[in-house]
N, C-alpha and C. Protein backbone atom coordinates (compact mmCIF):
# COMPACT_ATOMS: atom_id res chain seq x y z
N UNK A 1 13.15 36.25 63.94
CA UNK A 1 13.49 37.12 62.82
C UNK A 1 12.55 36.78 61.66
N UNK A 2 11.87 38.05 61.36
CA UNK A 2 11.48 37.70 59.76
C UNK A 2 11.85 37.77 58.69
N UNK A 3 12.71 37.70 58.64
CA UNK A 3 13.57 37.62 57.18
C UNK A 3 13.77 39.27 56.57
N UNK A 4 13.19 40.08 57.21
CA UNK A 4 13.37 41.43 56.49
C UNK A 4 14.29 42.48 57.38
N UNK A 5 15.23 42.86 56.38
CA UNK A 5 16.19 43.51 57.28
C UNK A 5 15.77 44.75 58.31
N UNK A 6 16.25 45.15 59.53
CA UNK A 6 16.01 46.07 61.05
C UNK A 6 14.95 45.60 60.98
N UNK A 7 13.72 44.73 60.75
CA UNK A 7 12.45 44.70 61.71
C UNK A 7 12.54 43.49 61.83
N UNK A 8 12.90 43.10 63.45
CA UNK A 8 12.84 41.97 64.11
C UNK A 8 11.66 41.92 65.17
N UNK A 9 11.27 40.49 65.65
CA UNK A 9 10.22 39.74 65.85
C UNK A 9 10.58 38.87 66.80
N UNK A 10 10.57 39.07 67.73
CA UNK A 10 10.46 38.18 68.89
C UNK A 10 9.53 38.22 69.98
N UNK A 11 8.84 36.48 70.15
CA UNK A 11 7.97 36.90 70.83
C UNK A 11 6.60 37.93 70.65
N UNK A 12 6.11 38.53 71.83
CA UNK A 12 5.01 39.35 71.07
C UNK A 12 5.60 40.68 70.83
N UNK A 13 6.44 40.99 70.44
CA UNK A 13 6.66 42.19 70.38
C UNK A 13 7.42 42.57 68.79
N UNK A 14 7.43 43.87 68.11
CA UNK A 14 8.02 44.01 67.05
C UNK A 14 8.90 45.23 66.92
N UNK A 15 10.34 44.95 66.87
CA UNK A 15 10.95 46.23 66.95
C UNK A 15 11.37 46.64 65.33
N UNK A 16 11.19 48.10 65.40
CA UNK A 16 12.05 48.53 64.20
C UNK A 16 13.41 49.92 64.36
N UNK A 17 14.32 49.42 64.51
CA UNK A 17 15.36 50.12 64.75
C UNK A 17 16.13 51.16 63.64
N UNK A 18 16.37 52.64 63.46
CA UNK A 18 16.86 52.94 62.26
C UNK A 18 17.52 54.03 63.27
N UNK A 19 19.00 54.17 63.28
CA UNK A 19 20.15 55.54 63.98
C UNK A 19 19.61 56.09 63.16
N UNK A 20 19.40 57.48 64.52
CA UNK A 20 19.24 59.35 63.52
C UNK A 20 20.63 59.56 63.64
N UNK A 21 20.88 60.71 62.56
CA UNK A 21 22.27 61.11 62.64
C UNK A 21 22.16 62.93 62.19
N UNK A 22 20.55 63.18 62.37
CA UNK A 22 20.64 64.92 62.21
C UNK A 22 19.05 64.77 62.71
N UNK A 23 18.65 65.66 61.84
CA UNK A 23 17.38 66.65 62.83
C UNK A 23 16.11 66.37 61.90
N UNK A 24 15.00 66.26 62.66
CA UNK A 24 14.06 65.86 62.02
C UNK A 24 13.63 66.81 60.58
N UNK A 25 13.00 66.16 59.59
CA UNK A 25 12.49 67.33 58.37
C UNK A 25 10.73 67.44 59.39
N UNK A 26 10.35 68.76 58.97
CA UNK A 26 9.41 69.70 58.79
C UNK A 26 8.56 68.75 57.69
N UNK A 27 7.07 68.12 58.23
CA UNK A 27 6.21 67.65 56.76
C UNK A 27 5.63 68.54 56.31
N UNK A 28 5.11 68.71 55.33
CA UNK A 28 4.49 69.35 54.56
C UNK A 28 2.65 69.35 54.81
N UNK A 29 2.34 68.26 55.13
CA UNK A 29 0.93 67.26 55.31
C UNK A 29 0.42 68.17 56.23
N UNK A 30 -0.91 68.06 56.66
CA UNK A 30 -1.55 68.06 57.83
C UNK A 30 -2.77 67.76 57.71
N UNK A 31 -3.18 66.81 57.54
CA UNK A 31 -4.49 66.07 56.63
C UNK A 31 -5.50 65.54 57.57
N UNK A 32 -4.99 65.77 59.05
CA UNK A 32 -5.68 64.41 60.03
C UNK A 32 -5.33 63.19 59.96
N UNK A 33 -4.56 62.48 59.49
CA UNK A 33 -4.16 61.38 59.48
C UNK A 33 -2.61 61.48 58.87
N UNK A 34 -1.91 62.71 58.83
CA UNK A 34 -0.67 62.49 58.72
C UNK A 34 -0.03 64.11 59.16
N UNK A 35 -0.80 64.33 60.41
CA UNK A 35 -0.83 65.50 61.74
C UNK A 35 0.41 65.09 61.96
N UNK A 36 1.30 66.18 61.97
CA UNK A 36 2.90 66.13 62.89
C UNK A 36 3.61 67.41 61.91
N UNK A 37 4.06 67.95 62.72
CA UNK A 37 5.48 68.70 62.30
C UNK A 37 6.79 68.29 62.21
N UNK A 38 7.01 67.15 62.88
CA UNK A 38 8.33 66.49 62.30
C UNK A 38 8.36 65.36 62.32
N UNK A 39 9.16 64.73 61.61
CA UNK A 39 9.58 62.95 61.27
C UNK A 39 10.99 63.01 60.72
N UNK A 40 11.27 61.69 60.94
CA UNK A 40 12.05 60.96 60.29
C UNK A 40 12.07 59.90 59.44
N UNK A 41 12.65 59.86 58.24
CA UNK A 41 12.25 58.90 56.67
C UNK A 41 13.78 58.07 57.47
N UNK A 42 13.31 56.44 57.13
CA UNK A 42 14.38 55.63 56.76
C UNK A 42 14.04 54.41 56.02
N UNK A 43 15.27 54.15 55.27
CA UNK A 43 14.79 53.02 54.36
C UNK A 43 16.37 52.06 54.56
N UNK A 44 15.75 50.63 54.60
CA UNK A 44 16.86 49.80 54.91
C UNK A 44 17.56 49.71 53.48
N UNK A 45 18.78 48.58 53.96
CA UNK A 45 20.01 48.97 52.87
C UNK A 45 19.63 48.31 51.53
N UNK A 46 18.73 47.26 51.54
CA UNK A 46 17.87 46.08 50.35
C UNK A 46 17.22 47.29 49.53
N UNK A 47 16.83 48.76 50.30
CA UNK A 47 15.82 49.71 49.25
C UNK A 47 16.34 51.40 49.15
N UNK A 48 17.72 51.41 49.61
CA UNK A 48 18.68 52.75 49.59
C UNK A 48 18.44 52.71 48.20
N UNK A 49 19.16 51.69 47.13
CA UNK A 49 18.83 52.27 45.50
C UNK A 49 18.00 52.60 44.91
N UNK A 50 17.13 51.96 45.20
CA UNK A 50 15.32 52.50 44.78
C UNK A 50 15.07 54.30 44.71
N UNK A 51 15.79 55.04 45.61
CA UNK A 51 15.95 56.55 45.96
C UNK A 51 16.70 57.41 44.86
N UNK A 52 17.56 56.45 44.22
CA UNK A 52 18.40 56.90 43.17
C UNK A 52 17.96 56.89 41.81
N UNK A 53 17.46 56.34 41.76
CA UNK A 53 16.34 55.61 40.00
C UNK A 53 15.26 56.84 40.05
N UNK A 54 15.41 56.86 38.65
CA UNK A 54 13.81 58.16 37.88
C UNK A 54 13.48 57.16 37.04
N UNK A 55 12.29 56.65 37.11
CA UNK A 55 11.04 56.81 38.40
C UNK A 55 11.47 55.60 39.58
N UNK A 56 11.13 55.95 40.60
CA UNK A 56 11.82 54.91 41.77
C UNK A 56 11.59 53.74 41.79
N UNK A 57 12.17 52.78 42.32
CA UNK A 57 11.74 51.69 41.66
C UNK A 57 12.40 50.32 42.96
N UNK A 58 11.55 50.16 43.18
CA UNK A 58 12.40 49.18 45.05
C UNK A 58 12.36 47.45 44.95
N UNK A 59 13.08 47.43 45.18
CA UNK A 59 13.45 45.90 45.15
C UNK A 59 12.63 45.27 46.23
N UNK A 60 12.43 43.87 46.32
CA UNK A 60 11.41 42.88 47.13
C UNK A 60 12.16 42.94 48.27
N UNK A 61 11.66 43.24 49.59
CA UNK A 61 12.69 43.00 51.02
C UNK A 61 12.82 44.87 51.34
N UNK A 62 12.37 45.59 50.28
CA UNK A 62 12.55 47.24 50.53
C UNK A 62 11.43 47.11 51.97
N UNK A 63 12.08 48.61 52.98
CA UNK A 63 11.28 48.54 54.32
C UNK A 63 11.83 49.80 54.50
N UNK A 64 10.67 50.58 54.05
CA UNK A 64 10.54 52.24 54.62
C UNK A 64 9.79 52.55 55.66
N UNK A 65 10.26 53.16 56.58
CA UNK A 65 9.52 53.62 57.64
C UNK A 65 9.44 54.95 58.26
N UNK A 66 8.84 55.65 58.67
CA UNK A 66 9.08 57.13 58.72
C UNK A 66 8.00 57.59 60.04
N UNK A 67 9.22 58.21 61.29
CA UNK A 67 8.51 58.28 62.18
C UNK A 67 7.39 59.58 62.70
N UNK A 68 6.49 59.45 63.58
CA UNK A 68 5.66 60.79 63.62
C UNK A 68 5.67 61.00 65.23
N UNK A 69 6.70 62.78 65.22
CA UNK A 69 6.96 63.38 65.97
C UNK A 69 5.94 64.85 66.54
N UNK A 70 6.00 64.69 67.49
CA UNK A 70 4.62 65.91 67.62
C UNK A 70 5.99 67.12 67.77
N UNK A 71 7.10 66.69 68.70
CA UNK A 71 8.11 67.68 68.95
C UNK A 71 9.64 67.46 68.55
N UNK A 72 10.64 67.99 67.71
CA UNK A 72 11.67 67.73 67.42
C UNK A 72 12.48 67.00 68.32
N UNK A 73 12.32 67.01 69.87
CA UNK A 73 12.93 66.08 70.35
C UNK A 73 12.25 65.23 71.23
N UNK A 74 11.46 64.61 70.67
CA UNK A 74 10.75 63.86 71.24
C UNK A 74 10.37 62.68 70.86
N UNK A 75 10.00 61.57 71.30
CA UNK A 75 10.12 59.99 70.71
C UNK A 75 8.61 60.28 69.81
N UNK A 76 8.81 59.45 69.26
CA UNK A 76 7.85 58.84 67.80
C UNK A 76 6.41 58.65 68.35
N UNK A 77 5.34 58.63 68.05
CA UNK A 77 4.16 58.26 68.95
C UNK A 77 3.62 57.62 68.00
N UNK A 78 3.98 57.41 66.56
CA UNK A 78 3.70 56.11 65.51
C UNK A 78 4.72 56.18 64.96
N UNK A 79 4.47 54.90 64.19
CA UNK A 79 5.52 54.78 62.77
C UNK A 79 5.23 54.31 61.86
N UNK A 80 4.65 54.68 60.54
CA UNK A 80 4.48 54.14 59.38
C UNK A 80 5.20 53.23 58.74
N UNK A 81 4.45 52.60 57.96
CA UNK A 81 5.95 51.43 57.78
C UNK A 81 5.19 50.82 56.29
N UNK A 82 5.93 50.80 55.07
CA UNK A 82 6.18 50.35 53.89
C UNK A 82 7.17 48.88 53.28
N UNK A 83 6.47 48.11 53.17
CA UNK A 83 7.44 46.77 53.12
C UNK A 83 6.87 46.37 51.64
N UNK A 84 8.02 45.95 51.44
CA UNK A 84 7.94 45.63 49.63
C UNK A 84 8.15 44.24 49.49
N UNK A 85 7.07 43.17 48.96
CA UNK A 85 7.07 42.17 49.27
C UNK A 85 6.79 41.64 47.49
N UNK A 86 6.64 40.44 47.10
CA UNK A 86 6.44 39.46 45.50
C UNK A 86 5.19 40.56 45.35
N UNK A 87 4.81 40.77 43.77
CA UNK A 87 4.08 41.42 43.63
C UNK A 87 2.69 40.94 43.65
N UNK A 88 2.74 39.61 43.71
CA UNK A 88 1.56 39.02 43.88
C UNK A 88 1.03 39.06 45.36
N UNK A 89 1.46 39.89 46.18
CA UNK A 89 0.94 39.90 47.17
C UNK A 89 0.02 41.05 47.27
N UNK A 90 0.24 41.91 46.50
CA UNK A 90 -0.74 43.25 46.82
C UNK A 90 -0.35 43.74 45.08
N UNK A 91 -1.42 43.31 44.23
CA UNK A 91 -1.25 43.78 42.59
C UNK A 91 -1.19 45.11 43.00
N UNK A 92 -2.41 45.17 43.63
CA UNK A 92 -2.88 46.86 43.40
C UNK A 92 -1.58 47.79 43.49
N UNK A 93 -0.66 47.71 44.68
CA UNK A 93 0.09 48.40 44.65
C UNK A 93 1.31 48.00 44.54
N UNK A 94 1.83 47.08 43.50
CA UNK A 94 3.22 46.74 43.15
C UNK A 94 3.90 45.88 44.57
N UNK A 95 3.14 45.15 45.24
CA UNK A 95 3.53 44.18 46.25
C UNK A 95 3.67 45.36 47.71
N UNK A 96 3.26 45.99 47.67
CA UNK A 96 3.28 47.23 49.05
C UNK A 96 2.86 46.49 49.74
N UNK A 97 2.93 46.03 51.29
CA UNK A 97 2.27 46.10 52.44
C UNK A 97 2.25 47.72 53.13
N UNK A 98 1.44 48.27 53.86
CA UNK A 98 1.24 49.29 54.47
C UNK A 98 1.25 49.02 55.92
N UNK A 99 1.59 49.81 56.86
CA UNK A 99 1.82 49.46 58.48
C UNK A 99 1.59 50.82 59.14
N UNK A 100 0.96 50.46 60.28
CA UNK A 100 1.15 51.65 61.13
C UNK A 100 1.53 50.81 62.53
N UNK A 101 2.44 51.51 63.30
CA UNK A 101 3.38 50.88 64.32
C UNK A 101 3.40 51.82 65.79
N UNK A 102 2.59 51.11 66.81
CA UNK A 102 3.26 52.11 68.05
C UNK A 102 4.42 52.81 67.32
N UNK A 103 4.67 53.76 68.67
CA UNK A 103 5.88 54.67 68.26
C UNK A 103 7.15 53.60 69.05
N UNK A 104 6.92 52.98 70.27
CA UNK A 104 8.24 52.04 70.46
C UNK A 104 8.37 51.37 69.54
N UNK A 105 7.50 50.69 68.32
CA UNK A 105 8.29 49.90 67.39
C UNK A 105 7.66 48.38 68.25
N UNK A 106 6.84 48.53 68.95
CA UNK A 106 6.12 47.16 69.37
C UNK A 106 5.26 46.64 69.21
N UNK A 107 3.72 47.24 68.85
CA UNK A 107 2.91 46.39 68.25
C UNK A 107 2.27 47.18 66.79
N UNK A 108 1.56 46.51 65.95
CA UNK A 108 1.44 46.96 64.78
C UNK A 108 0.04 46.77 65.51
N UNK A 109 -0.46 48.53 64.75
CA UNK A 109 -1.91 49.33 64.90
C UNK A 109 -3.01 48.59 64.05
N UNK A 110 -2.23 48.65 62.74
CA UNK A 110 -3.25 48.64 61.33
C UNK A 110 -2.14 48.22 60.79
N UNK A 111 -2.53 47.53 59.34
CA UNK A 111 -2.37 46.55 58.27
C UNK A 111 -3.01 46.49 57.40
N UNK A 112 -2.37 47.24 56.21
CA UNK A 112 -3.24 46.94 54.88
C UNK A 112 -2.23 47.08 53.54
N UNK A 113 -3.73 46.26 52.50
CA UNK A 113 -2.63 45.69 51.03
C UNK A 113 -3.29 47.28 50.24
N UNK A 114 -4.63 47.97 50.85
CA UNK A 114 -5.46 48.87 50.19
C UNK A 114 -5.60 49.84 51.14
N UNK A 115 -7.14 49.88 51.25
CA UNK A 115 -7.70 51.12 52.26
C UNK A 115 -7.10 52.40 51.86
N UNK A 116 -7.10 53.09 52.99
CA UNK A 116 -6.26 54.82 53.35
C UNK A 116 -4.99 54.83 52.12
N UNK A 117 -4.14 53.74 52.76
CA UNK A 117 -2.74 54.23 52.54
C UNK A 117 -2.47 54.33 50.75
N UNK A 118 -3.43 53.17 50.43
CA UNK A 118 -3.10 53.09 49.02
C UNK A 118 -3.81 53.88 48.21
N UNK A 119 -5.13 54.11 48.76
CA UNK A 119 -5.70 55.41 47.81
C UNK A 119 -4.79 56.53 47.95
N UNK A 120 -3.93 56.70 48.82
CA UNK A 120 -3.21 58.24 49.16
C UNK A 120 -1.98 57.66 47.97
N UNK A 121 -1.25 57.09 48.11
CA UNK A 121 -0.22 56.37 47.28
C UNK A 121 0.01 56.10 46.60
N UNK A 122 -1.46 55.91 45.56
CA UNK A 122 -1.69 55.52 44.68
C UNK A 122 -1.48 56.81 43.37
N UNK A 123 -1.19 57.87 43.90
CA UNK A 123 -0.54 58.92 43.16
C UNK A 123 0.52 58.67 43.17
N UNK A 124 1.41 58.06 43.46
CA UNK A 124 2.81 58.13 43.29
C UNK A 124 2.81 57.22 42.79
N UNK A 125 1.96 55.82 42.40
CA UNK A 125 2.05 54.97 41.41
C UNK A 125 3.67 55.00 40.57
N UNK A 126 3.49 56.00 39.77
CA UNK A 126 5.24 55.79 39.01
C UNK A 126 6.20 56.05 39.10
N UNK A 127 6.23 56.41 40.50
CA UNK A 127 7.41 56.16 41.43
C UNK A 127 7.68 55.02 42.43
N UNK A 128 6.66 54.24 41.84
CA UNK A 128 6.70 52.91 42.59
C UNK A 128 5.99 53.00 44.74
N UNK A 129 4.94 54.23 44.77
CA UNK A 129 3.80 54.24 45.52
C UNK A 129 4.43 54.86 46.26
N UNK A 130 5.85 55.47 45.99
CA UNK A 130 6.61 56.47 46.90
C UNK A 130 7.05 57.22 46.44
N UNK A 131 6.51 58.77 48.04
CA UNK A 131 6.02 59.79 47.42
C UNK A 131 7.88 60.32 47.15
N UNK A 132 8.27 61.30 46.05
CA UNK A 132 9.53 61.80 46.15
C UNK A 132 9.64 63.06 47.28
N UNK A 133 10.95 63.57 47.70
CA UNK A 133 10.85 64.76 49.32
C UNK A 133 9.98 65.68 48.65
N UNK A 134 9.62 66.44 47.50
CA UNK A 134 8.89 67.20 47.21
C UNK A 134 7.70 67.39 47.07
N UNK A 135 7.10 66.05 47.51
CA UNK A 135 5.52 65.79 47.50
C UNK A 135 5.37 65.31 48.23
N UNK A 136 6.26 65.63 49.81
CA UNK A 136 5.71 65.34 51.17
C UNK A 136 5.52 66.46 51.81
């Protein structure tokens, strides 16, 4: 276990577990690098309040992840993944780690404190580097 709540670590493998309980949203995107017609947003229970606050605002241990579906019923073929860690770990973006994740939730693709994710993110800056549903 790494200390951060649903993403456990055993061995070589990394799962991240989040129950659906309705139907995927429709993205907005289609950029080449965030290609899909449907996903699913989840955020563990350490960063549910962060969603409620103008401008958003996530506590250390926050872990958003949001999966990418080519077909509404069909498994994930990645998963993005947002972990909110001391801010001294990534100034640039208010302690963000960035992730991209097989779609089982087993090995991590890419890893970054910058690059892609944070130039894209970096507009949402005062919402704390997350985007609100209307600017996805």
């Amino acid at each position: 276990m790494d200390g951060l709540p649903n993403v456990i670590t055993t061995q070589p493998s990394t799962r991240i577990y989040f129950p659906r309980d309705s139907a995927p949203n429709r993205s907005r995107k289609d950029d080449g690098k965030h290609v899909t017609s449907f996903g699913f947003g989840y955020v563990n229970e350490v960063g549910r309040g962060g969603f409620k606050r103008e401008p958003f605002s996530f506590p250390v241990g926050t872990v958003i992840v949001r999966e990418r579906l080519w077909h509404a019923s069909g498994n994930p073929d990645r998963l993005v993944v947002m972990i909110k860690r001391e801010k001294s770990f990534n100034r640039k973006a208010n302690g963000w780690e960035f992730l991209t994740v097989s779609g089982e939730g087993t090995k991590i693709l890419n890893r970054e404190k910058d690059g892609k994710c944070l130039k894209c993110h970096a507009s949402a800056a005062q919402n704390d580097f997350v985007f609100p549903m209307e600017k996805r």
